[in-house]
N, C-alpha and C. Protein backbone atom coordinates (compact mmCIF):
# COMPACT_ATOMS: atom_id res chain seq x y z
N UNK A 1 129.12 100.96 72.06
CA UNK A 1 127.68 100.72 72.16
C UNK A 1 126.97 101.97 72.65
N UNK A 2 125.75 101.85 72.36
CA UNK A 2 124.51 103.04 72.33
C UNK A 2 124.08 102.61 73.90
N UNK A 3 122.92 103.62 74.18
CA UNK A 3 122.51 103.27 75.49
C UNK A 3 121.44 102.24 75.44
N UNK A 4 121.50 101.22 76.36
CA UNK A 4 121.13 100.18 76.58
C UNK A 4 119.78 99.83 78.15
N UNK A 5 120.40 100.11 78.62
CA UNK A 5 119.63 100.21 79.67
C UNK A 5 118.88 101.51 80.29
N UNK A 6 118.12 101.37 80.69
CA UNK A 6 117.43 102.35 81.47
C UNK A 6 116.56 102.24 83.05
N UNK A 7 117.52 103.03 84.23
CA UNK A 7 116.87 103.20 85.57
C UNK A 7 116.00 104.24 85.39
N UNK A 8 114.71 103.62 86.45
CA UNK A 8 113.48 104.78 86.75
C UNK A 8 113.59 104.63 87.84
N UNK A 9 113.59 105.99 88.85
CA UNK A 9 112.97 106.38 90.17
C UNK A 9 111.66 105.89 90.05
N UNK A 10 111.13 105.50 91.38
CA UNK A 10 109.24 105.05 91.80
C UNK A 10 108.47 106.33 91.68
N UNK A 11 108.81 106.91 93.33
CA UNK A 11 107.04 107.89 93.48
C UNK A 11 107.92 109.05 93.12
N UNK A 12 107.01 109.78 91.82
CA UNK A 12 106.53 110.88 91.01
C UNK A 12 107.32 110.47 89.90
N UNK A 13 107.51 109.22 89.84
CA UNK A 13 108.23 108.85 88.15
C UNK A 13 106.93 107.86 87.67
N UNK A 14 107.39 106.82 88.19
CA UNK A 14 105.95 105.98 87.68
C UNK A 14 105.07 105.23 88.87
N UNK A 15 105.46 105.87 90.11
CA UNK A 15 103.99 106.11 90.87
C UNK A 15 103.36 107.47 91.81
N UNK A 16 102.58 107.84 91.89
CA UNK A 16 102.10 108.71 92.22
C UNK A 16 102.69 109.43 93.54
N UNK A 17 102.84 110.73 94.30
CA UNK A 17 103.38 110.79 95.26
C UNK A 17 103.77 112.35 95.84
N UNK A 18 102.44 112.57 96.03
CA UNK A 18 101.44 113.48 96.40
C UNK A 18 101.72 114.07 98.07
N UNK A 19 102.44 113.97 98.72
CA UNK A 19 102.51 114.44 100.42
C UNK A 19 101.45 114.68 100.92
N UNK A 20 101.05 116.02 100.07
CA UNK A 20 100.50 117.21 100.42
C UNK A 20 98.76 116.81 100.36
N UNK A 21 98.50 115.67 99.72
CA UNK A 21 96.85 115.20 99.40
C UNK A 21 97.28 113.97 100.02
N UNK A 22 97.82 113.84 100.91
CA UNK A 22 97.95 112.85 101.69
C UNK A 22 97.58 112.98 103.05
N UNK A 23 98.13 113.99 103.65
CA UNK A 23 98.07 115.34 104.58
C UNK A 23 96.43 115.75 104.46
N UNK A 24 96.40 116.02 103.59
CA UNK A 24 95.00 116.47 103.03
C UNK A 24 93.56 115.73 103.14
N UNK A 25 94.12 114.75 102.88
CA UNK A 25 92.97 113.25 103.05
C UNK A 25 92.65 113.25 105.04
N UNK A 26 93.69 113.28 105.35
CA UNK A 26 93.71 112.72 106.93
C UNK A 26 93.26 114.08 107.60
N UNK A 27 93.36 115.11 107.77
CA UNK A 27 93.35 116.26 108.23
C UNK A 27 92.46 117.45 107.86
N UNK A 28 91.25 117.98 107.98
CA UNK A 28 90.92 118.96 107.83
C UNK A 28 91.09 120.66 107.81
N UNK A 29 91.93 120.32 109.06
CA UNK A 29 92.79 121.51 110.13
C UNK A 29 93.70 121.96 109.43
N UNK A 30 94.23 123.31 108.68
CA UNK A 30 95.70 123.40 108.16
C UNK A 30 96.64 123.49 108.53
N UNK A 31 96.53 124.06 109.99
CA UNK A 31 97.27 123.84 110.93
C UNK A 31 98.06 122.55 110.87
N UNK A 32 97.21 121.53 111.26
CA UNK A 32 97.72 120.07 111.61
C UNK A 32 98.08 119.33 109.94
N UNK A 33 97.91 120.20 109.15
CA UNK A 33 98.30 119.47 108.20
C UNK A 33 99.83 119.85 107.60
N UNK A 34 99.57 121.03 107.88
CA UNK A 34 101.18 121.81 108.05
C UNK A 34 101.94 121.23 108.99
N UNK A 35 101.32 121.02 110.46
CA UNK A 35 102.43 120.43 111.00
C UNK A 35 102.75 118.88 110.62
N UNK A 36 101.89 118.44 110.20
CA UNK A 36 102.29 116.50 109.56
C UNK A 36 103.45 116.90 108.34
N UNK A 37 103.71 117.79 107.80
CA UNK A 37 104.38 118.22 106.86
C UNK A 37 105.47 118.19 106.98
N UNK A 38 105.77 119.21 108.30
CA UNK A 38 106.85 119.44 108.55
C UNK A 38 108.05 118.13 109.29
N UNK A 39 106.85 117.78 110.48
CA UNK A 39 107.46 116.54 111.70
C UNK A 39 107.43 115.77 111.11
N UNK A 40 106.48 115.32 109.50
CA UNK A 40 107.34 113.72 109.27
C UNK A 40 107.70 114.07 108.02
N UNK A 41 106.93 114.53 106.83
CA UNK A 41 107.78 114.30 105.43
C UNK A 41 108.47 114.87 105.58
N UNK A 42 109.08 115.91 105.82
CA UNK A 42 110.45 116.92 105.98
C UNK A 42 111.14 116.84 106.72
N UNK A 43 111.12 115.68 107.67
CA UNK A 43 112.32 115.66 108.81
C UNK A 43 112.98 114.44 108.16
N UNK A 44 114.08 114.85 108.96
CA UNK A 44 115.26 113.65 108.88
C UNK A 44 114.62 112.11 109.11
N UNK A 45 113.85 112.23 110.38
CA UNK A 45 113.21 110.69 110.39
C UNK A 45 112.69 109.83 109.45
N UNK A 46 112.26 110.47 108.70
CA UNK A 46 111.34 110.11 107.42
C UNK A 46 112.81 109.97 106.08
N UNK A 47 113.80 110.19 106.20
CA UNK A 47 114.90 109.88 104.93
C UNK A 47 115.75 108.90 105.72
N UNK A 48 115.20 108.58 106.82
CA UNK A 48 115.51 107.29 107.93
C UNK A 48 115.09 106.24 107.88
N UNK A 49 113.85 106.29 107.76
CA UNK A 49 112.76 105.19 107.43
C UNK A 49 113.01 105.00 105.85
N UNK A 50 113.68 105.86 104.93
CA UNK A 50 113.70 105.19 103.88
C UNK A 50 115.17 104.82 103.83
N UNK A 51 116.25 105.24 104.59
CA UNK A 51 117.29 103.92 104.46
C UNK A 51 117.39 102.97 105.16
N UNK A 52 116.48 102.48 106.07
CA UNK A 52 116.33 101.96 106.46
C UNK A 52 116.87 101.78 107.97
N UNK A 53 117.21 102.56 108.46
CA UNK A 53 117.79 102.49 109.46
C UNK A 53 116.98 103.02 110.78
N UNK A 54 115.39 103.19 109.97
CA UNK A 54 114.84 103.43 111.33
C UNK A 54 113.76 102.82 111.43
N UNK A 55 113.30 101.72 111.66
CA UNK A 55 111.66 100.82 111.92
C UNK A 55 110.54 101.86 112.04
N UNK A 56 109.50 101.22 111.29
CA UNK A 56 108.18 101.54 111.50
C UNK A 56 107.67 102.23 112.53
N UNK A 57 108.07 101.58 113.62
CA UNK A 57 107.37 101.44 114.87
C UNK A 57 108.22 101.90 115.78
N UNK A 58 109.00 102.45 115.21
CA UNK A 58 110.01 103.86 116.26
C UNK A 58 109.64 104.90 115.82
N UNK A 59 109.63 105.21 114.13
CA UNK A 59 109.09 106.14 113.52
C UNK A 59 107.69 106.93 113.48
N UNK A 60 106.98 105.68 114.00
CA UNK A 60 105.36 105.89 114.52
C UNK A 60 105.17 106.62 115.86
N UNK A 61 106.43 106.12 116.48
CA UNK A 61 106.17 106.93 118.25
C UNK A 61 106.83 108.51 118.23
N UNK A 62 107.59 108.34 117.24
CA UNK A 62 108.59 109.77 117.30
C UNK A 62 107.37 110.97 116.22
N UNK A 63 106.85 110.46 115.35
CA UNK A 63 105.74 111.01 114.92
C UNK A 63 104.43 111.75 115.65
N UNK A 64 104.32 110.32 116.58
CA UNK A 64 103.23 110.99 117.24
C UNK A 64 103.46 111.71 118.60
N UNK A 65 104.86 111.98 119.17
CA UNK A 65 105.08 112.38 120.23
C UNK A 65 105.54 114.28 119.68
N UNK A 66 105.77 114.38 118.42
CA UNK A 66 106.02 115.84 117.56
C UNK A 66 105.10 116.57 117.33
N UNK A 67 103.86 115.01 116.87
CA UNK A 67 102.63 115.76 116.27
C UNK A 67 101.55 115.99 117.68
N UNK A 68 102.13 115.12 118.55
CA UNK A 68 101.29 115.48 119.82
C UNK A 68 99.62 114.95 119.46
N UNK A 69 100.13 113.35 118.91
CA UNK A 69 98.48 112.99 118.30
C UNK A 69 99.09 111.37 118.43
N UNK A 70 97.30 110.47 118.70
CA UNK A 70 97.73 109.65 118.87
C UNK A 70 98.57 108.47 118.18
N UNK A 71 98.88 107.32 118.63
CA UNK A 71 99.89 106.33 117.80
C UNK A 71 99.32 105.46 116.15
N UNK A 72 98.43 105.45 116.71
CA UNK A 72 97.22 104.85 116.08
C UNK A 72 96.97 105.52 114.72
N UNK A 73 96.83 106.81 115.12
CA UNK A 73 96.99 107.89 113.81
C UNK A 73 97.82 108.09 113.04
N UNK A 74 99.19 107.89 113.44
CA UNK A 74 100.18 107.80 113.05
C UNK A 74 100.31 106.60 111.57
N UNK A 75 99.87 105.48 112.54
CA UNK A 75 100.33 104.14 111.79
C UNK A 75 98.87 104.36 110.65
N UNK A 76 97.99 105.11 111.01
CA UNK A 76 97.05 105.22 109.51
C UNK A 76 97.52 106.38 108.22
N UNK A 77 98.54 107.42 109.09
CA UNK A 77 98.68 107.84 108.25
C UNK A 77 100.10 107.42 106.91
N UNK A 78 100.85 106.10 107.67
CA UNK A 78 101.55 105.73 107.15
C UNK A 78 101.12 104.76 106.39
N UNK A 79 99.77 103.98 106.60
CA UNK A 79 99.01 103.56 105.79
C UNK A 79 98.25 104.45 104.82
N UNK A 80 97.93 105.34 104.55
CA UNK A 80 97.63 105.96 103.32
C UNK A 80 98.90 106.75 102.74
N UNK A 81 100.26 106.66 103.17
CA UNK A 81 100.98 106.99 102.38
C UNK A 81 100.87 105.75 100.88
N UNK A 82 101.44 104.45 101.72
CA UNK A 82 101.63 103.26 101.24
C UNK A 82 100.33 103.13 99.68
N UNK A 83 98.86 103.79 100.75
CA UNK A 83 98.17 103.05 99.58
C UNK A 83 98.10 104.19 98.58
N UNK A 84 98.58 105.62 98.46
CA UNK A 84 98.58 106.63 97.62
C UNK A 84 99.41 106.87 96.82
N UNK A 85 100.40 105.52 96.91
CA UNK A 85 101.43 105.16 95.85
C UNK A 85 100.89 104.01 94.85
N UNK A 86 99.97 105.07 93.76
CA UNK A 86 99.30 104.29 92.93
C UNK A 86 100.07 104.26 91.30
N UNK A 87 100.17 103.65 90.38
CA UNK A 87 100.40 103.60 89.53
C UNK A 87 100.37 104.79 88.42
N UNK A 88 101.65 105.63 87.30
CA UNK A 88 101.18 106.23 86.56
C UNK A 88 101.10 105.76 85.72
N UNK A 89 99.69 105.49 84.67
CA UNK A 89 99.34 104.45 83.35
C UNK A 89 100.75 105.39 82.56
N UNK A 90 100.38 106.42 82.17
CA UNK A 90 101.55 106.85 81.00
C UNK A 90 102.98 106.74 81.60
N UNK A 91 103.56 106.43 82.38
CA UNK A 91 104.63 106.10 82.84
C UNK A 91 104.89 104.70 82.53
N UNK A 92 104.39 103.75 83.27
CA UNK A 92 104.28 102.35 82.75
C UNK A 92 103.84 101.91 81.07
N UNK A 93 103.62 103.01 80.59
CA UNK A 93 103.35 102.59 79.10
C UNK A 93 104.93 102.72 78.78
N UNK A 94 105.13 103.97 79.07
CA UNK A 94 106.45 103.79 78.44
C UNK A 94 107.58 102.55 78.91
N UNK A 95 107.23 101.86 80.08
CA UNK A 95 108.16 100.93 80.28
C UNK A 95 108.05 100.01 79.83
N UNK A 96 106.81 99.61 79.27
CA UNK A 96 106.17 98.62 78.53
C UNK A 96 106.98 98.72 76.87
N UNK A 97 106.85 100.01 76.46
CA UNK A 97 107.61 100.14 75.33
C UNK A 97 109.16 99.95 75.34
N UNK A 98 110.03 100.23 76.50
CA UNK A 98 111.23 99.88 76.55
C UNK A 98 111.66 98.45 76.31
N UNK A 99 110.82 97.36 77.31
CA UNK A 99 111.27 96.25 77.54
C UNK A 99 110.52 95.33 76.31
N UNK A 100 109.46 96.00 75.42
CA UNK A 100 109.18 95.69 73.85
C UNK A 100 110.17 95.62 73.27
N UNK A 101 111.12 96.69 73.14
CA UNK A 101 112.24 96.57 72.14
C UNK A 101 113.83 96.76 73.10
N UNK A 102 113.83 95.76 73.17
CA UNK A 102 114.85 94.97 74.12
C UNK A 102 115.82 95.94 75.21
N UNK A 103 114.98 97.11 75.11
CA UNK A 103 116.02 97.67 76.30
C UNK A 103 115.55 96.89 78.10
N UNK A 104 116.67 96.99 78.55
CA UNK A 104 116.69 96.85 79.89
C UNK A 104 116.47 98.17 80.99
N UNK A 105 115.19 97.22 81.77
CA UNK A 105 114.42 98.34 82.40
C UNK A 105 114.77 98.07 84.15
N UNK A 106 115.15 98.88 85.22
CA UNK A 106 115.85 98.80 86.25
C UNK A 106 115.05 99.86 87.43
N UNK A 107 114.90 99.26 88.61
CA UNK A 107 114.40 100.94 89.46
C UNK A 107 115.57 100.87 90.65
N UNK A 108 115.35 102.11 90.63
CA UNK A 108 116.38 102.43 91.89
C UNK A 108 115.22 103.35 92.81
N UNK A 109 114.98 102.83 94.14
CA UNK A 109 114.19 104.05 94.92
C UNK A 109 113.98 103.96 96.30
N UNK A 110 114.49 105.59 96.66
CA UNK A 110 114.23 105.90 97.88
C UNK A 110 112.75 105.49 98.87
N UNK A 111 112.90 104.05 99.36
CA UNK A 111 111.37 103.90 99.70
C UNK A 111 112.21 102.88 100.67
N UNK A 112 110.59 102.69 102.32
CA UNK A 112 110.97 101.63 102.77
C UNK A 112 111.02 100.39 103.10
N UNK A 113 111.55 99.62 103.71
CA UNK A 113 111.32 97.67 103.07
C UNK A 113 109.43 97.64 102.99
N UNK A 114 108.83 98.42 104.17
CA UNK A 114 107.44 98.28 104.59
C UNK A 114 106.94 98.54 103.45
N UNK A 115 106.94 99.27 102.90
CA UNK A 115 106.65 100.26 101.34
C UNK A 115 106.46 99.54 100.22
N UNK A 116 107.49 98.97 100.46
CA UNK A 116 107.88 97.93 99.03
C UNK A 116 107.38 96.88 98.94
N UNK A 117 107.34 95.95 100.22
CA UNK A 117 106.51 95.03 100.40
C UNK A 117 105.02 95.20 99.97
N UNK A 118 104.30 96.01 100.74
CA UNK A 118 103.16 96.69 100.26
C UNK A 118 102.93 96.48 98.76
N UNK A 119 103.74 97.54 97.90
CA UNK A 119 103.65 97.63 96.71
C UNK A 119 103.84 96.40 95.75
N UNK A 120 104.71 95.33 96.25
CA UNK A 120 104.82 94.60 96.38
C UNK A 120 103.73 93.44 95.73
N UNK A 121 103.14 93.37 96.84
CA UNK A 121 101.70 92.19 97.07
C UNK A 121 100.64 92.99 96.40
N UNK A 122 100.70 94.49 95.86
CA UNK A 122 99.20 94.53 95.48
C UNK A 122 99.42 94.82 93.58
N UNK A 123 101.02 94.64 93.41
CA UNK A 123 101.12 94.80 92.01
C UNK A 123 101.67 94.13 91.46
N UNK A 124 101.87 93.63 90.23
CA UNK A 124 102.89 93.04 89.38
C UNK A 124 103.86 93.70 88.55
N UNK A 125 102.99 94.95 88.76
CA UNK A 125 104.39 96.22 87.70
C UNK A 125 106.03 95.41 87.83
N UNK A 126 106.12 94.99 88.34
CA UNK A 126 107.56 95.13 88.39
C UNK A 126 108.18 93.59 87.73
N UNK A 127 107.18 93.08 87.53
CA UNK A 127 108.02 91.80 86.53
C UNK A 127 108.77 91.53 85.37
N UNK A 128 108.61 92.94 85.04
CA UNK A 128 109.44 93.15 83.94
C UNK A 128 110.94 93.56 83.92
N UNK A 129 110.73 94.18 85.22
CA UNK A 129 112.28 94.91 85.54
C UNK A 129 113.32 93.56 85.72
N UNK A 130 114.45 94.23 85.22
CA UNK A 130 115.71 92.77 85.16
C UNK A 130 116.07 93.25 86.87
N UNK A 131 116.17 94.67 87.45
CA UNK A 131 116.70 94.71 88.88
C UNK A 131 115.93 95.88 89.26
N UNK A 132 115.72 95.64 90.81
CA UNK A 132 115.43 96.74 91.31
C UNK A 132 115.92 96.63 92.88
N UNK A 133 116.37 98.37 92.66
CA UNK A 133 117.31 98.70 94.29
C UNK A 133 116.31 99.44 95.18
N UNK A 134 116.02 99.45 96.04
CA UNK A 134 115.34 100.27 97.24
C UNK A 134 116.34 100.54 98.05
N UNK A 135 115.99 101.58 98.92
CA UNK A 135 116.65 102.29 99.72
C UNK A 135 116.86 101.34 101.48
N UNK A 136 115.44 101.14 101.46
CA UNK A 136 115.40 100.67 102.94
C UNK A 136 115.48 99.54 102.73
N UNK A 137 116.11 98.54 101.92
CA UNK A 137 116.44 97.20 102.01
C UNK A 137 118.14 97.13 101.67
N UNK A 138 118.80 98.27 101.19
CA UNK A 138 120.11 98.17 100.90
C UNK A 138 120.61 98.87 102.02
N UNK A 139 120.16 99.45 102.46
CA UNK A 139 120.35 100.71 103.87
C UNK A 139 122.01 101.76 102.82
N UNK A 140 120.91 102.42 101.82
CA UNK A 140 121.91 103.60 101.19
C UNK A 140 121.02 103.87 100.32
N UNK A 141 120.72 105.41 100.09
CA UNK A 141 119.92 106.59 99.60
C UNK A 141 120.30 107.14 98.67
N UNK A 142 119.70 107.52 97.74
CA UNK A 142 119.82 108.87 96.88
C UNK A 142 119.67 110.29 97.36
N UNK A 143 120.69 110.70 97.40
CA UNK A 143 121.77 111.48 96.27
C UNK A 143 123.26 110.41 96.56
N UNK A 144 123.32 109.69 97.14
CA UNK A 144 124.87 109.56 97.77
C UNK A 144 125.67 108.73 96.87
N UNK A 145 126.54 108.80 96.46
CA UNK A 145 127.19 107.71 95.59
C UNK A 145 127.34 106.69 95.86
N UNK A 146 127.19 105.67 97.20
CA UNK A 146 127.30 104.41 97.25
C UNK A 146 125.99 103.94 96.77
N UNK A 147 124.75 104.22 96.55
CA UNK A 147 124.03 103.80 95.89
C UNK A 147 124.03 103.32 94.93
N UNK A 148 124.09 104.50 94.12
CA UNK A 148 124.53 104.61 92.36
C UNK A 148 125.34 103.28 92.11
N UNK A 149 126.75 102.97 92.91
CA UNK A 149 127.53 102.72 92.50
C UNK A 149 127.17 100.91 92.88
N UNK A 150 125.75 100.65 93.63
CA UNK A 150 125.43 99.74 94.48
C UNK A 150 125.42 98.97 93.47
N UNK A 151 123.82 99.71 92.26
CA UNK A 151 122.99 98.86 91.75
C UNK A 151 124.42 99.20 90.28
N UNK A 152 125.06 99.93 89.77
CA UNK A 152 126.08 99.18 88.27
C UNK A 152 126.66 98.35 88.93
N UNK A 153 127.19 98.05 90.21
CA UNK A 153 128.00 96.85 90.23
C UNK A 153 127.04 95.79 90.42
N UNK A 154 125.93 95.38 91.17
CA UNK A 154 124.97 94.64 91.04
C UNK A 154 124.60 93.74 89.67
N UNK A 155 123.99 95.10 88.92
CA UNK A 155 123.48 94.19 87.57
C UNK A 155 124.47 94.49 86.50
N UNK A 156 125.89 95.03 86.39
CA UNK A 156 126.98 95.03 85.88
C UNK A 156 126.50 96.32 84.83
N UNK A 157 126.01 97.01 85.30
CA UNK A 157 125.43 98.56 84.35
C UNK A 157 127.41 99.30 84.05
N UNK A 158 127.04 99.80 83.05
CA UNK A 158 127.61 100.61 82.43
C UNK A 158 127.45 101.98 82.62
N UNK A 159 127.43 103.29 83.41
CA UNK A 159 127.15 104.32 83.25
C UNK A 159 126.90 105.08 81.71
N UNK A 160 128.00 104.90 81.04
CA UNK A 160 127.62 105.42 79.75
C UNK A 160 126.69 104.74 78.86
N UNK A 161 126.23 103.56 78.99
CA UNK A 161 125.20 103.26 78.44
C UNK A 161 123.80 103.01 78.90
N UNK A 162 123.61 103.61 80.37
CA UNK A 162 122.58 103.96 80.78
C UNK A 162 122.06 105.14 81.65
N UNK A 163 120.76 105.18 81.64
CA UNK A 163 120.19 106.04 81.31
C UNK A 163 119.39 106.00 82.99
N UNK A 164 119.63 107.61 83.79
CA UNK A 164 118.85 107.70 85.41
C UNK A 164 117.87 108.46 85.03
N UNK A 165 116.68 108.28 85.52
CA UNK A 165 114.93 108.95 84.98
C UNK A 165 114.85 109.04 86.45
N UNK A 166 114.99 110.55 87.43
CA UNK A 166 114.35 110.82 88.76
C UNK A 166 113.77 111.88 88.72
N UNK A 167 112.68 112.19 89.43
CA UNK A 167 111.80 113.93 89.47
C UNK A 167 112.63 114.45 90.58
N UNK A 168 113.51 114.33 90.80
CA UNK A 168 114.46 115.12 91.47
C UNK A 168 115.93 115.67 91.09
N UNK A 169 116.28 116.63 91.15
CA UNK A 169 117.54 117.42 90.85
C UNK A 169 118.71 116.99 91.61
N UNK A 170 118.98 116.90 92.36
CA UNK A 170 119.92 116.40 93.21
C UNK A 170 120.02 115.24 92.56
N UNK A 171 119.27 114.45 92.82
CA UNK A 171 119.32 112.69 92.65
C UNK A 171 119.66 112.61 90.83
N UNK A 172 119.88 113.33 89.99
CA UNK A 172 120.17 113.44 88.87
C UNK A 172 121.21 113.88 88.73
N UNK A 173 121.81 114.95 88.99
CA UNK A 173 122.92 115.31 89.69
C UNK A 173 124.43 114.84 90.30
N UNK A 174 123.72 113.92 90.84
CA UNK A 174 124.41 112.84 91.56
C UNK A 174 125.04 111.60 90.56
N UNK A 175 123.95 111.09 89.62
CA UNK A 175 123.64 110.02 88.82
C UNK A 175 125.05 110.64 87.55
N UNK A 176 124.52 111.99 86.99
CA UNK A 176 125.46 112.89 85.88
C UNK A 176 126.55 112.61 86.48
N UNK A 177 127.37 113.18 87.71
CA UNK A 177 128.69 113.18 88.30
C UNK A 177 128.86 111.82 88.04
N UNK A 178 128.75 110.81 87.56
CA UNK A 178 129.35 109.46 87.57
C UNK A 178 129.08 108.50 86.78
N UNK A 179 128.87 109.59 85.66
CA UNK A 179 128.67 109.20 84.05
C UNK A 179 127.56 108.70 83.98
N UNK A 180 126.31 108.56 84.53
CA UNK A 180 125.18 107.99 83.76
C UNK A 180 124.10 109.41 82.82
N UNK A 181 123.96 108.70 81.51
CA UNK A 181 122.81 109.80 81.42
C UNK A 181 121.59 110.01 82.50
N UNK A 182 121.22 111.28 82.26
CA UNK A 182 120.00 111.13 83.13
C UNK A 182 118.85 112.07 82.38
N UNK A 183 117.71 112.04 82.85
CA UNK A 183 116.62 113.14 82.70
C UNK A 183 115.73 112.97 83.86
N UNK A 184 115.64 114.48 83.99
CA UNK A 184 114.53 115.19 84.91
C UNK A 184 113.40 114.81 84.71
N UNK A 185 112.71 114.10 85.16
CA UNK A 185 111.87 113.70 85.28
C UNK A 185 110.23 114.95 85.43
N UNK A 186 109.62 115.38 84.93
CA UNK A 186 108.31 116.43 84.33
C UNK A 186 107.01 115.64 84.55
N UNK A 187 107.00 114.59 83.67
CA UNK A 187 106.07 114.29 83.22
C UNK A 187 106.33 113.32 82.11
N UNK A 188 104.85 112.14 81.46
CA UNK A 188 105.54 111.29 80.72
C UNK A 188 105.73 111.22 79.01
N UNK A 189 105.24 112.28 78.95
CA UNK A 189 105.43 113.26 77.36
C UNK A 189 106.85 113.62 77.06
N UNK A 190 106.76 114.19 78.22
CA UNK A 190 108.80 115.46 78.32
C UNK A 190 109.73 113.96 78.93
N UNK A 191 109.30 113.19 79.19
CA UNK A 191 110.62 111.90 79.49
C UNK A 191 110.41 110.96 78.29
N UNK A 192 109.34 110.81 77.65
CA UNK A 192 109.63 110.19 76.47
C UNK A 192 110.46 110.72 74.95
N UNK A 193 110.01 111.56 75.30
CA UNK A 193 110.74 112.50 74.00
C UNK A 193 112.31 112.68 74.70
N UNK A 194 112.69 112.95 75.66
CA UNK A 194 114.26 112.90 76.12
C UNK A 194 114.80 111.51 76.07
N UNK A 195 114.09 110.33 76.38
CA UNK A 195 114.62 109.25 75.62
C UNK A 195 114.67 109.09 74.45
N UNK A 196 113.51 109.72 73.69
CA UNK A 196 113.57 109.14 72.30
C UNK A 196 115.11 109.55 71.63
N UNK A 197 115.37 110.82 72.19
CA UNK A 197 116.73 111.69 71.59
C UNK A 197 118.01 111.08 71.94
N UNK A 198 117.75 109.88 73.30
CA UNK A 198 119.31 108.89 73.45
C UNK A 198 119.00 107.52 73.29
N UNK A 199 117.88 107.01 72.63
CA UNK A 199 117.46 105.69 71.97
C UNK A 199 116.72 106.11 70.79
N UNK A 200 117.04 106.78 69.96
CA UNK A 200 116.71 106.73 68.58
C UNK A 200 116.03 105.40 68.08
N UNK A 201 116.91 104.65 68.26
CA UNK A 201 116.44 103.31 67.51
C UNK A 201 115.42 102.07 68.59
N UNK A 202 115.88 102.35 69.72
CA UNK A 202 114.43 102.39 70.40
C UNK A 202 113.54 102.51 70.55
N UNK A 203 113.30 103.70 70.31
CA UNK A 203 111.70 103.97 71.04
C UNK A 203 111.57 104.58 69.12
């Protein structure tokens, strides 16, 4: 058999996920926007909060005791992460076209239970998907292979007949070492046309 299924990564596959105009929104100062940069999206705490192994509300105090700003600020700026994870229309078109012609559509993503929930209650995108894995509800991340290996035994995936879509190198990387196709994720022009070339009769 041909490839059959297809996993998409969430934010910068088919939702938006921007740091840096996030930072940007809350902060005037470049200073302080550089440092929100560094002390939460780039630290370890923050790939904590998405396996889940570190609560909200530990993550909020350790934030604001780095950034040397108050708690309060904190928990808003983790609220405009949440709400700046907006939908990409040409991304979701194409998933719309997958699950048209009977492929099976799946997400796997580094995000946390808080996150998801969120995304959750304010969308329906996801009714189409036959499965979807998150990070901070399985407590295991991308790049690592117990992930990968979480969601084929889960929904009984096949590596060789499916297909990993992440905007990240590593996390593709990872997916290749253990037989799944994958593509780099660009944009939704350059990922449609790389499917079209391993679902011919698909898309």
């Amino acid at each position: 058999m041909g490839v059959t299924n297809v996993i998409f990564d969430f934010g910068g596959v088919l939702l938006r996920w921007h740091p840096d105009e996030i930072v940007a929104r809350l902060y005037a100062d470049a200073a302080l926007r550089e440092r929100a940069l560094q002390v939460v999206f780039r630290h370890p705490d923050w790939l904590a909060l998405d396996r889940g192994t570190l609560e909200e509300e530990q993550a909020v105090e350790r934030f604001a005791n780095r950034m040397d700003r108050p708690a309060a600020e904190m928990w808003s700026l983790l609220q405009h992460v949440k709400e700046s994870l907006t939908p990409i229309p040409e991304s979701f078109a194409l998933v719309r076209d997958l699950v048209e012609r009977g492929v099976a559509v799946y997400g796997l993503s580094n995000m946390s239970r808080a996150t998801f929930a969120h995304l959750s209650a304010r969308h329906d995108l996801w009714l189409s998907f036959r499965g979807i894995v998150i990070s901070g509800i399985v407590r295991m991340i991308k790049p690592e292979e117990a992930i990968f290996e979480h969601i084929r035994a889960t929904y009984g995936l096949v590596p060789a007949q499916t297909v990993f879509i992440d905007d990240h190198e590593v996390n593709v990387a990872a997916a290749a070492r253990l037989g799944f196709h994958t593509i780099l994720f660009r944009e939704p022009p350059q990922c449609a046309r790389a499917l079209h070339a391993l679902l011919p009769a698909a898309l």
